[in-house]
PDB file of N, CA and C in Angstrom:
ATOM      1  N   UNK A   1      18.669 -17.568   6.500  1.00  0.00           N
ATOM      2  CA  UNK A   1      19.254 -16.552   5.650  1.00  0.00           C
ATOM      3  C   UNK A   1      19.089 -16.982   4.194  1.00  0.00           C
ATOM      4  N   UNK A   2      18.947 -16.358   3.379  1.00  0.00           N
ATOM      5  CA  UNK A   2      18.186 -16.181   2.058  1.00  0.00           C
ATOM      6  C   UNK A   2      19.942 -15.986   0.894  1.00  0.00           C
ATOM      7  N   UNK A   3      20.437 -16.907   1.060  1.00  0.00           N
ATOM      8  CA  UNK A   3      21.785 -16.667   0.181  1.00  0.00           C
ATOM      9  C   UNK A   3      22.396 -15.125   0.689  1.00  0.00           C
ATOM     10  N   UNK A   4      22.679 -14.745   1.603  1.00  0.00           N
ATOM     11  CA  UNK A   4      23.221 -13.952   2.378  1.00  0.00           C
ATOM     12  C   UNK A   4      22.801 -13.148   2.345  1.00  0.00           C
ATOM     13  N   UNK A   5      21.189 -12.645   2.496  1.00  0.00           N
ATOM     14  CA  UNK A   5      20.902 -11.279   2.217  1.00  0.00           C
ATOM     15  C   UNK A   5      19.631 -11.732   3.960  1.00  0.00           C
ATOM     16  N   UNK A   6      19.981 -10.934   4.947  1.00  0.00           N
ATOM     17  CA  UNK A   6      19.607 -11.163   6.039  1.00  0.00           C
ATOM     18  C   UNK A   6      17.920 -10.467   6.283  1.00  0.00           C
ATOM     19  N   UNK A   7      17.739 -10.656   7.367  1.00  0.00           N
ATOM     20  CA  UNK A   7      16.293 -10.484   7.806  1.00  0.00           C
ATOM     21  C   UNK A   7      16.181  -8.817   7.982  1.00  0.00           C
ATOM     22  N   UNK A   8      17.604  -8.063   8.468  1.00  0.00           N
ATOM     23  CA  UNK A   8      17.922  -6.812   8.632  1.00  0.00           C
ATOM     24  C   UNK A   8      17.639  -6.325   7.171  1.00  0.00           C
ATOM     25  N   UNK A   9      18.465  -6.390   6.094  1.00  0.00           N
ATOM     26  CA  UNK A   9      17.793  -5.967   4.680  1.00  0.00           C
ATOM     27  C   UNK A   9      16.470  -5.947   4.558  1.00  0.00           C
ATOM     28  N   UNK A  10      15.794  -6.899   4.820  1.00  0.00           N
ATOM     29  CA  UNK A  10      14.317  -6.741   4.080  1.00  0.00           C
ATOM     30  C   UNK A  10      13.491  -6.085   5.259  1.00  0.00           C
ATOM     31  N   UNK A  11      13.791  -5.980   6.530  1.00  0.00           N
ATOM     32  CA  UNK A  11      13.590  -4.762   6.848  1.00  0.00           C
ATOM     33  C   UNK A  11      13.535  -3.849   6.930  1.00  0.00           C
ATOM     34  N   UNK A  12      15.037  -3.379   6.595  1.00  0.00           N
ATOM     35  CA  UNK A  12      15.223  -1.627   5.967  1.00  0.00           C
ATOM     36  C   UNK A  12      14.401  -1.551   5.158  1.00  0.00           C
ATOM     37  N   UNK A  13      14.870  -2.549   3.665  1.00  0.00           N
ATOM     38  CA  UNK A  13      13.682  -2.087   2.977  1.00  0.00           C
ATOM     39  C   UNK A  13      12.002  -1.692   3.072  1.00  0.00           C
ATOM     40  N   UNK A  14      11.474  -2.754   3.764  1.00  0.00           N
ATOM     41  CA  UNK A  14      10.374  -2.439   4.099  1.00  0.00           C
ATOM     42  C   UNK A  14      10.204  -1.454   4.824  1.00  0.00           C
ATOM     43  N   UNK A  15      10.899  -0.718   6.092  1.00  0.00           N
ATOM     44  CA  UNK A  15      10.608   0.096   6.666  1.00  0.00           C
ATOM     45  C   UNK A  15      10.854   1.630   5.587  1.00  0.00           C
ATOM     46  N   UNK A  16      11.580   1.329   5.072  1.00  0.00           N
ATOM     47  CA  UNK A  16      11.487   2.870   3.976  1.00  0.00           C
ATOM     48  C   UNK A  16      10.091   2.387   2.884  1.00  0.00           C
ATOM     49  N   UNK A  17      10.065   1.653   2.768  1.00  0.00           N
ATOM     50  CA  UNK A  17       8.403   2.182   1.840  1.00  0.00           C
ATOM     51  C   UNK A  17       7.772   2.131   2.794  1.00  0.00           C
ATOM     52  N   UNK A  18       7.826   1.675   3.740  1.00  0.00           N
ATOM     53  CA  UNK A  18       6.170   2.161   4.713  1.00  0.00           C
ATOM     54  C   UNK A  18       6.451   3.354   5.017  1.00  0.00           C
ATOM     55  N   UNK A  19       7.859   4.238   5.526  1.00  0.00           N
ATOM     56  CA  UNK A  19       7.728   5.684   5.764  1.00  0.00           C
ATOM     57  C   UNK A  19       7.599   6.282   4.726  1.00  0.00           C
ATOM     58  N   UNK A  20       8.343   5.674   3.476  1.00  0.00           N
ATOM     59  CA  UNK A  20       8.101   6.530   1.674  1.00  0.00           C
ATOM     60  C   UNK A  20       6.433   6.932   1.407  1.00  0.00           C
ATOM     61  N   UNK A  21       6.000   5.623   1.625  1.00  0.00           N
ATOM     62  CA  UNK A  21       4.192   5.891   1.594  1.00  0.00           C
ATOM     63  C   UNK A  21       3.578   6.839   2.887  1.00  0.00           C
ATOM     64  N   UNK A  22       4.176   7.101   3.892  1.00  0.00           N
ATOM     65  CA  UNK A  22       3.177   7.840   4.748  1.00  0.00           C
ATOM     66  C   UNK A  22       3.502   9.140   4.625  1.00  0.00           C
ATOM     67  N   UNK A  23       4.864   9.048   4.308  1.00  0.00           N
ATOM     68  CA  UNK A  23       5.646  10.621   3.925  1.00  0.00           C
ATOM     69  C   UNK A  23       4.410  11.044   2.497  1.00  0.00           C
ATOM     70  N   UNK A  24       4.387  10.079   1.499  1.00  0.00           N
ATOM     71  CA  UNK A  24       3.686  10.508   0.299  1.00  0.00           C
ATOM     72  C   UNK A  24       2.138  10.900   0.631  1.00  0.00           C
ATOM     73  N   UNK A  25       1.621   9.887   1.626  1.00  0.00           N
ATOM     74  CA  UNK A  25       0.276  10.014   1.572  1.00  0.00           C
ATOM     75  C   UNK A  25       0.295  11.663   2.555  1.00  0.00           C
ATOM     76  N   UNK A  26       0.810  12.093   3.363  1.00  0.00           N
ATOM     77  CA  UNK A  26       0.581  13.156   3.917  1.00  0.00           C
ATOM     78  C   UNK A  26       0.968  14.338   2.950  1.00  0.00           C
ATOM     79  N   UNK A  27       2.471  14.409   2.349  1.00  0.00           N
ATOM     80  CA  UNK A  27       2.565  15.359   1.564  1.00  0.00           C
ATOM     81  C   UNK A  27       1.826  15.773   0.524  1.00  0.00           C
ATOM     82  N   UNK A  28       1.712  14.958  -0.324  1.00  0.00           N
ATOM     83  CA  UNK A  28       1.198  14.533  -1.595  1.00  0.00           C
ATOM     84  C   UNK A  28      -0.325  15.158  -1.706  1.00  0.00           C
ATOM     85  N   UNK A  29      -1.179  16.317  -3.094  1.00  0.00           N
ATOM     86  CA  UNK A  29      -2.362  16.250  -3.077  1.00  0.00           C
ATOM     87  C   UNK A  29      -3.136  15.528  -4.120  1.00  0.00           C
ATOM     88  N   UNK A  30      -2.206  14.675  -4.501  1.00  0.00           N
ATOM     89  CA  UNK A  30      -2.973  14.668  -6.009  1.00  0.00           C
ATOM     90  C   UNK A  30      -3.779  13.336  -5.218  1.00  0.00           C
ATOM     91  N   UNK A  31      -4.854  12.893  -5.718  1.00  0.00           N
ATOM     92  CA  UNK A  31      -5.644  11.865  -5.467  1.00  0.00           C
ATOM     93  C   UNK A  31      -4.677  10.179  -5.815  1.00  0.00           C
ATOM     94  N   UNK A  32      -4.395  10.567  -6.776  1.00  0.00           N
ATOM     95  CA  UNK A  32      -3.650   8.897  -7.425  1.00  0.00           C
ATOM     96  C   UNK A  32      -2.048   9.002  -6.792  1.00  0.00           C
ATOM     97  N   UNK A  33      -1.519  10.277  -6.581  1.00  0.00           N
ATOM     98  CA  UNK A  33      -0.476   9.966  -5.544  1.00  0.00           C
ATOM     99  C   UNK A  33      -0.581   9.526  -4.265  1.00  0.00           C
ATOM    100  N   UNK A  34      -1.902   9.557  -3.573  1.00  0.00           N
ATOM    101  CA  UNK A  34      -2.139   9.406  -2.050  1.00  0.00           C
ATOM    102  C   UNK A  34      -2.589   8.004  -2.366  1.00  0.00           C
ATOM    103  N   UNK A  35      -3.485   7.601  -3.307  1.00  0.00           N
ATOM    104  CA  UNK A  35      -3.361   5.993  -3.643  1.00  0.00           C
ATOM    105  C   UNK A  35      -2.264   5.208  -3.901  1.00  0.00           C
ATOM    106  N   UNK A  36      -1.223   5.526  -4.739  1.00  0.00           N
ATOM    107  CA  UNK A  36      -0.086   4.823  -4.859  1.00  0.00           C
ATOM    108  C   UNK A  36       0.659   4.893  -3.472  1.00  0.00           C
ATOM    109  N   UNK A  37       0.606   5.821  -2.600  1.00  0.00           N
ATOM    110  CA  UNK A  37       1.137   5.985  -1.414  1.00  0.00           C
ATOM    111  C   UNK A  37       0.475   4.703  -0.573  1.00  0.00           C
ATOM    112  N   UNK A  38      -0.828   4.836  -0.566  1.00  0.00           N
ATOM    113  CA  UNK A  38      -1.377   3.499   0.337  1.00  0.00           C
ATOM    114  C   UNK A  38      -1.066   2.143   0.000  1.00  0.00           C
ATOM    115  N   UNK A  39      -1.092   1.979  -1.480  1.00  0.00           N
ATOM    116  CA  UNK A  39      -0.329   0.807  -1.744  1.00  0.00           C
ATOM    117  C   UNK A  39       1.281   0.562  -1.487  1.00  0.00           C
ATOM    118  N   UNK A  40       1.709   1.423  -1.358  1.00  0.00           N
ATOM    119  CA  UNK A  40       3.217   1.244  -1.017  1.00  0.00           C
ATOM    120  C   UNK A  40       3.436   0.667   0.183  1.00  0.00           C
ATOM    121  N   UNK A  41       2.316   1.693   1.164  1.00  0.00           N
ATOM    122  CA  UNK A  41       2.314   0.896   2.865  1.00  0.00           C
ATOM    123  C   UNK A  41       1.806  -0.360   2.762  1.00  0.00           C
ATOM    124  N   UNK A  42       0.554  -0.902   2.206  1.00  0.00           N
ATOM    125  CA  UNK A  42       0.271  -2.342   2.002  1.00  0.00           C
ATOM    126  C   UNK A  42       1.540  -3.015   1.500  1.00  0.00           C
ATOM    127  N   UNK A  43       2.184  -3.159   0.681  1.00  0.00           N
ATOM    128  CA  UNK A  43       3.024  -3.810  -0.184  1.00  0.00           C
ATOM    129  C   UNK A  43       4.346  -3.951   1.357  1.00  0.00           C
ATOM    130  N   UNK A  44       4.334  -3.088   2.076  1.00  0.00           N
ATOM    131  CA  UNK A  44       5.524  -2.792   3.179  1.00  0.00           C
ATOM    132  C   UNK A  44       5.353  -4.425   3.494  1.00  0.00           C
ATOM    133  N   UNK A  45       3.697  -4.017   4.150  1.00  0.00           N
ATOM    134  CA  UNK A  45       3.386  -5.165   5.197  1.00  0.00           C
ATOM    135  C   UNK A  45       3.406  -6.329   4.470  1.00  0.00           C
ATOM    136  N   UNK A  46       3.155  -6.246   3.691  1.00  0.00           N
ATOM    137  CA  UNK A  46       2.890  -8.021   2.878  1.00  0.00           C
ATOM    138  C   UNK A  46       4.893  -8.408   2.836  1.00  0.00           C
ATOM    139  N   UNK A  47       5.491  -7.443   2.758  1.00  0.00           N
ATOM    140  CA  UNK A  47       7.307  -8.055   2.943  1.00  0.00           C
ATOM    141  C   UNK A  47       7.640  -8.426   4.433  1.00  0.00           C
ATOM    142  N   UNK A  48       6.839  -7.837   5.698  1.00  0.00           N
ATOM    143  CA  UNK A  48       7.062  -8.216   6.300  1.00  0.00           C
ATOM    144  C   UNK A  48       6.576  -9.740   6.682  1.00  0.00           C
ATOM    145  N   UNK A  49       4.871  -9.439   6.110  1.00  0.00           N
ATOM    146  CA  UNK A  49       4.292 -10.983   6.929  1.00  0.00           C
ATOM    147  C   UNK A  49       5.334 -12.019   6.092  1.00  0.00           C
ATOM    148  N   UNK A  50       5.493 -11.701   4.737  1.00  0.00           N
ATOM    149  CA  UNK A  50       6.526 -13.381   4.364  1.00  0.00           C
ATOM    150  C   UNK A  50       7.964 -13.276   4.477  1.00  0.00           C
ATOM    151  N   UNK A  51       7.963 -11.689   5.279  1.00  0.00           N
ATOM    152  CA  UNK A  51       9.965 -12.193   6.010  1.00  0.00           C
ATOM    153  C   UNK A  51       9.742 -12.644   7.294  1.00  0.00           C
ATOM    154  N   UNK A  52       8.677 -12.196   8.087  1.00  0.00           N
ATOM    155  CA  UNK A  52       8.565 -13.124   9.385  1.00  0.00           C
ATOM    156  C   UNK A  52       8.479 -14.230   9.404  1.00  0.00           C
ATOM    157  N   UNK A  53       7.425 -14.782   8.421  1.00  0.00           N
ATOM    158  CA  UNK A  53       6.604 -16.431   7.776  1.00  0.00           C
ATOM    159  C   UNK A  53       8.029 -16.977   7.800  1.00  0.00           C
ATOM    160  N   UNK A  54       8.783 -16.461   7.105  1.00  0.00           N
ATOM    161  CA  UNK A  54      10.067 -17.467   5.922  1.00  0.00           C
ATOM    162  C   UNK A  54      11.233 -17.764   7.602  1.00  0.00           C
ATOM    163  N   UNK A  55      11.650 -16.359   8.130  1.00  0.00           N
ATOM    164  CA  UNK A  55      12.224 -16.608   9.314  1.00  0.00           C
ATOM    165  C   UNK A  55      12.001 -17.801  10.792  1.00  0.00           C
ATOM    166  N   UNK A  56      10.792 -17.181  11.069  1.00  0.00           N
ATOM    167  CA  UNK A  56       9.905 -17.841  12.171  1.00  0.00           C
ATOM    168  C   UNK A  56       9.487 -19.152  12.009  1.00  0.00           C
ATOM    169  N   UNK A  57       8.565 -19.085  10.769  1.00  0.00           N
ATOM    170  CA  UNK A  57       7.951 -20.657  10.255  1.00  0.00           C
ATOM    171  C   UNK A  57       8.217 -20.954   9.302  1.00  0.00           C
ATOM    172  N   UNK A  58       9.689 -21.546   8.364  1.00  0.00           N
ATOM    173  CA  UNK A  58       9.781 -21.796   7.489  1.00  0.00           C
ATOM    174  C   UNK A  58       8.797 -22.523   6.592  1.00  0.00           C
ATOM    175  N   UNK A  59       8.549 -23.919   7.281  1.00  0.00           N
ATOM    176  CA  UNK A  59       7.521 -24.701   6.851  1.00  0.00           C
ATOM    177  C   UNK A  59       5.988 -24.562   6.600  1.00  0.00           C
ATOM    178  N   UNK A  60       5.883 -23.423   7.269  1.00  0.00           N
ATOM    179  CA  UNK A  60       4.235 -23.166   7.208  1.00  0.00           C
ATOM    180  C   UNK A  60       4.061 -21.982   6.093  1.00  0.00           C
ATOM    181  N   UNK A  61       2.751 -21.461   6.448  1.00  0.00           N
ATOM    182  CA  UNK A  61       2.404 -20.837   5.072  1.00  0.00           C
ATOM    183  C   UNK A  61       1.534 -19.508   5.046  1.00  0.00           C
ATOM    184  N   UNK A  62       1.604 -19.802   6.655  1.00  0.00           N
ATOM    185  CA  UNK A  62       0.554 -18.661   7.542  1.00  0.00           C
ATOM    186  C   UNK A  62       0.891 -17.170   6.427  1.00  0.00           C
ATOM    187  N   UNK A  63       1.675 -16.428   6.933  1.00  0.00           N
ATOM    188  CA  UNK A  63       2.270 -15.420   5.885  1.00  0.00           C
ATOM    189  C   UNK A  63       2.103 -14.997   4.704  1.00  0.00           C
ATOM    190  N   UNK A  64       2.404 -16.344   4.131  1.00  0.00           N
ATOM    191  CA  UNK A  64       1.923 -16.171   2.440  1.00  0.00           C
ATOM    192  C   UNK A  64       0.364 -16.188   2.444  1.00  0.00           C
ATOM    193  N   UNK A  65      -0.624 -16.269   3.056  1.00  0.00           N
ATOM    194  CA  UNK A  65      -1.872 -16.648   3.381  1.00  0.00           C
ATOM    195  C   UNK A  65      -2.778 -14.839   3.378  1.00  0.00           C
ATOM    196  N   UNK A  66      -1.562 -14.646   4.334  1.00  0.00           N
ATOM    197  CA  UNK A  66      -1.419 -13.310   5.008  1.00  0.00           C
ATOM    198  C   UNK A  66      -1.591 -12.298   3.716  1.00  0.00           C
ATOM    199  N   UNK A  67      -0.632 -12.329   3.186  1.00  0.00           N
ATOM    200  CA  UNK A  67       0.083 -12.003   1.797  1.00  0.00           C
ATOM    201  C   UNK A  67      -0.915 -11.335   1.055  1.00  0.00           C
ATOM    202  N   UNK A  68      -0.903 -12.956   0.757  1.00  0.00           N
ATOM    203  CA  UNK A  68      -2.750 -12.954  -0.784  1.00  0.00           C
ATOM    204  C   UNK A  68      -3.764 -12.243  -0.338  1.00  0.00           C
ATOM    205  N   UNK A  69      -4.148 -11.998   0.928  1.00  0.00           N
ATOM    206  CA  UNK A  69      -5.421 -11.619   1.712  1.00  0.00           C
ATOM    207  C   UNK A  69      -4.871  -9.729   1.749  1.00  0.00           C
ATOM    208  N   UNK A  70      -3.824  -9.540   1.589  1.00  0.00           N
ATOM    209  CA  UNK A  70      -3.694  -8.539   1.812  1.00  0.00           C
ATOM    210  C   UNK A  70      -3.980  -7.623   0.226  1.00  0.00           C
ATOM    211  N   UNK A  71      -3.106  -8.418  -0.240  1.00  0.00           N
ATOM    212  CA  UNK A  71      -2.970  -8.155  -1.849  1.00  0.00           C
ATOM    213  C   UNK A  71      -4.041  -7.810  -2.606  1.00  0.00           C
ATOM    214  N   UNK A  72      -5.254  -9.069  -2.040  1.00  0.00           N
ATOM    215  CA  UNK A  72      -6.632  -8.845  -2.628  1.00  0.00           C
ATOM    216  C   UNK A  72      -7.535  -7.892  -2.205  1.00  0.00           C
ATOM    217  N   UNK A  73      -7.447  -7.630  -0.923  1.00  0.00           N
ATOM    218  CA  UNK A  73      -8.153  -6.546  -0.487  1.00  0.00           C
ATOM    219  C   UNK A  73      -7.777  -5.168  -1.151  1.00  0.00           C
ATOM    220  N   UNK A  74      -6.220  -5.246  -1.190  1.00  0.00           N
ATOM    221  CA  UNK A  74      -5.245  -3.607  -1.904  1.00  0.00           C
ATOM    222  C   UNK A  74      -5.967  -3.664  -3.543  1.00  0.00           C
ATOM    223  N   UNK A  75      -6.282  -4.798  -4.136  1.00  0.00           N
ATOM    224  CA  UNK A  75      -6.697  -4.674  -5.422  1.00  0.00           C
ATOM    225  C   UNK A  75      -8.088  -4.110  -5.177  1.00  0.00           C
ATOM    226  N   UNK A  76      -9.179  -4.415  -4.366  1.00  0.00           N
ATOM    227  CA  UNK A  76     -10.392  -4.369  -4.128  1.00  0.00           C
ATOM    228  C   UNK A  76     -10.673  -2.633  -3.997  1.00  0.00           C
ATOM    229  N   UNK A  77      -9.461  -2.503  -2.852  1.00  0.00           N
ATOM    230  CA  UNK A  77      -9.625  -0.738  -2.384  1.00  0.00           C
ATOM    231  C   UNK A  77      -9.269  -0.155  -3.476  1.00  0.00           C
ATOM    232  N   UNK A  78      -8.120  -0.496  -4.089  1.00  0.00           N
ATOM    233  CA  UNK A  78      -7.410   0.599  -5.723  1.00  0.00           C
ATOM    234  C   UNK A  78      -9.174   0.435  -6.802  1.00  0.00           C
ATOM    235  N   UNK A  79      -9.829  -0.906  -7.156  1.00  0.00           N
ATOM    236  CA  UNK A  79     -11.072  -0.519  -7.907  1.00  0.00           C
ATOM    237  C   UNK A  79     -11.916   0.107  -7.474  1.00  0.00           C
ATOM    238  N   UNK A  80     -12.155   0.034  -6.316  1.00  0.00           N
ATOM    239  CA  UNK A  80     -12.928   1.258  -5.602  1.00  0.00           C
ATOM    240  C   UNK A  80     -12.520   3.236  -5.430  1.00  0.00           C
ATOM    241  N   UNK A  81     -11.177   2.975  -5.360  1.00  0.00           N
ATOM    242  CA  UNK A  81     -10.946   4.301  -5.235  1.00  0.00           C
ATOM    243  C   UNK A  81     -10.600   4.889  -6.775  1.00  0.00           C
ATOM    244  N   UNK A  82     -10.112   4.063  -7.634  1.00  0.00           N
ATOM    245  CA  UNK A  82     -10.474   4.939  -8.771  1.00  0.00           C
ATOM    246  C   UNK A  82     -11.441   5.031  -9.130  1.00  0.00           C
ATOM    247  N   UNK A  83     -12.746   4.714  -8.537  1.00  0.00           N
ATOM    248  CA  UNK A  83     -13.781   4.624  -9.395  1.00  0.00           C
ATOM    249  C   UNK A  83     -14.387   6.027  -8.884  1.00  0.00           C
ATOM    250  N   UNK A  84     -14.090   6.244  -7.897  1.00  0.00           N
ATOM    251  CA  UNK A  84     -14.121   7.608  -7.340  1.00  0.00           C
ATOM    252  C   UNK A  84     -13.584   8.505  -7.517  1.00  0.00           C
ATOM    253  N   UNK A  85     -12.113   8.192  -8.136  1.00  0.00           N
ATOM    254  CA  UNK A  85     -11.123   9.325  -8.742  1.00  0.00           C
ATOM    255  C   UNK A  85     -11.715   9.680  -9.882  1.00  0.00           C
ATOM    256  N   UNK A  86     -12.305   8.528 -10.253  1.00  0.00           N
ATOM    257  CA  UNK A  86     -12.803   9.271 -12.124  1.00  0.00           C
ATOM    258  C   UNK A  86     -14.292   9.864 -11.738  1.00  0.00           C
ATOM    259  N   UNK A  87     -15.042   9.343 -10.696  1.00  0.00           N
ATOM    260  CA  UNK A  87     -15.805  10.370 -10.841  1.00  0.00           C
ATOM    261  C   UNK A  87     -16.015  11.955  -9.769  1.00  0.00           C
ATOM    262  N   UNK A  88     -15.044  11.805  -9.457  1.00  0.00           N
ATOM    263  CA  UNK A  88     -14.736  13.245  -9.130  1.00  0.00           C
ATOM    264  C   UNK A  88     -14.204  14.164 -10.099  1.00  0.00           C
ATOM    265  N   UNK A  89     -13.236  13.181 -10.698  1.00  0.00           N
ATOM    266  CA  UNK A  89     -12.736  14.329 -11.916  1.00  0.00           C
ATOM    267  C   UNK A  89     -14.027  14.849 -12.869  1.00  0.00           C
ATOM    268  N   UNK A  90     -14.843  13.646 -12.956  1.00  0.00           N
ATOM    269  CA  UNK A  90     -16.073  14.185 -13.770  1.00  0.00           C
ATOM    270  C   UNK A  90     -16.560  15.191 -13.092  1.00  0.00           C
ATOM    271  N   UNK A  91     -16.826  15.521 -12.038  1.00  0.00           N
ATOM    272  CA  UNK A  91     -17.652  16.202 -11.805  1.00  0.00           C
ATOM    273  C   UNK A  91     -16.980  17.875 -11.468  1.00  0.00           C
ATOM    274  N   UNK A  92     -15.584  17.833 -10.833  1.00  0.00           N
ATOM    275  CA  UNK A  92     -14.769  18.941 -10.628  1.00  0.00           C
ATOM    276  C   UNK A  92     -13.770  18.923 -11.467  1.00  0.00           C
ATOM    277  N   UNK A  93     -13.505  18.244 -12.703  1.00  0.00           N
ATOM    278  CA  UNK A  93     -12.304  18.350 -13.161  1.00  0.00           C
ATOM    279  C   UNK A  93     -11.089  18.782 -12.854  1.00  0.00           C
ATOM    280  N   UNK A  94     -10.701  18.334 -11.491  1.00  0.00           N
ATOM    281  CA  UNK A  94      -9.929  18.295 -10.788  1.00  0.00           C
ATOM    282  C   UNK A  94      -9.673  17.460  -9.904  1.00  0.00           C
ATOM    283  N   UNK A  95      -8.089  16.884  -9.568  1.00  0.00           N
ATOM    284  CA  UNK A  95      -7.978  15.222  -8.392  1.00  0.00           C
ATOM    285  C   UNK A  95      -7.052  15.884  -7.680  1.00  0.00           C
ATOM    286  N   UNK A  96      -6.988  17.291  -7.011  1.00  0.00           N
ATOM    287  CA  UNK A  96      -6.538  17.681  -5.700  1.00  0.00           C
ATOM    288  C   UNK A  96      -7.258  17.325  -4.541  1.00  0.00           C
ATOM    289  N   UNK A  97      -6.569  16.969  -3.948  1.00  0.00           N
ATOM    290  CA  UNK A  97      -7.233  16.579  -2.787  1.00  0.00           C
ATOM    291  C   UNK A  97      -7.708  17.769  -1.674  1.00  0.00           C
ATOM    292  N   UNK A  98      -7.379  18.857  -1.764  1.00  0.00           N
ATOM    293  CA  UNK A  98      -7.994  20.543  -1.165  1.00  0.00           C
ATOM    294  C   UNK A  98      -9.209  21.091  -1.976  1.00  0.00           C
ATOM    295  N   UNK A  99      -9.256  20.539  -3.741  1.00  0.00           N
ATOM    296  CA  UNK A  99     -10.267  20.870  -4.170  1.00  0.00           C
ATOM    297  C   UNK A  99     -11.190  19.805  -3.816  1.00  0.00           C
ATOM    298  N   UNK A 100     -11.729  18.851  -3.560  1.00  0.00           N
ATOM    299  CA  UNK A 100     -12.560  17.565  -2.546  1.00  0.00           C
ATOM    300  C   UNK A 100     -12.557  17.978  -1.406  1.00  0.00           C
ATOM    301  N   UNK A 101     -13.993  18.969  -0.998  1.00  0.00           N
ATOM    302  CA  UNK A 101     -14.277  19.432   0.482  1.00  0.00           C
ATOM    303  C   UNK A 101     -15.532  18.882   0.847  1.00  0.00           C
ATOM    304  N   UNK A 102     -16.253  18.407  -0.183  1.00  0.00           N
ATOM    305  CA  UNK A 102     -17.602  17.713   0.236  1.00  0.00           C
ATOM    306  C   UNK A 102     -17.692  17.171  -0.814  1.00  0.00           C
ATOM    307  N   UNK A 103     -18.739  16.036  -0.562  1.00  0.00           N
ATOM    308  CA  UNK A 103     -19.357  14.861  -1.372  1.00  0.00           C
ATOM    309  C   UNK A 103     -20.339  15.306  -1.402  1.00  0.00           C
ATOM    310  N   UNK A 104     -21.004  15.387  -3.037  1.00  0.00           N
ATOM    311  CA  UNK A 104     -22.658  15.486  -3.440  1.00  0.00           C
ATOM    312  C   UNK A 104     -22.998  14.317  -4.238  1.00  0.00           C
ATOM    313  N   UNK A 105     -23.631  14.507  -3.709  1.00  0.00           N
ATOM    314  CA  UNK A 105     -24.573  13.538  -4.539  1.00  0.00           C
ATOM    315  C   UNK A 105     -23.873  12.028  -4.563  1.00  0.00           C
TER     316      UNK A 105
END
């Protein structure tokens, strides 16, 4: 236990941004809202792998390992997908996700 704040807390929490993000990514059309939505679900999981890590294996590091690997990939996908957000807007001046029905070019 973490100065009295239990394994149940950082669960709730985590479990409401992973439903906050899937609720967002489904509702949501704007392009950079359905991205911030996916990062929200990444960010869920990375609280869980280092509340399991910290619970389960105090001493080890597996988790935090977990963590970074997750983190870096979420940075990797966000430069990739804006790079696509901006050039869609170039091309439709628009980041609805109903106006994106096909890819040219």
């Amino acid at each position: 236990m973490i100065q009295g704040i239990s394994i149940y807390h950082f669960l709730i929490v985590s479990t409401l941004m992973f439903f906050i993000g899937i609720a967002g990514f489904i509702i949501r059309q704007n392009l950079i809202t359905i991205l911030l939505s996916v990062e929200l679900i990444l960010n869920s999981v990375v609280i869980n792998f280092l509340v399991f890590n910290r619970y389960l294996y105090p001493d080890q590091l597996q988790g935090h390992f977990f963590a970074l690997f997750i983190i870096g990939v979420a940075a990797a996908e966000a430069s990739v997908a804006i790079a696509l957000i901006i050039n869609i807007y170039r091309r439709i001046h628009n980041i609805e996700s109903d106006n994106v029905n096909e890819m040219k070019y």
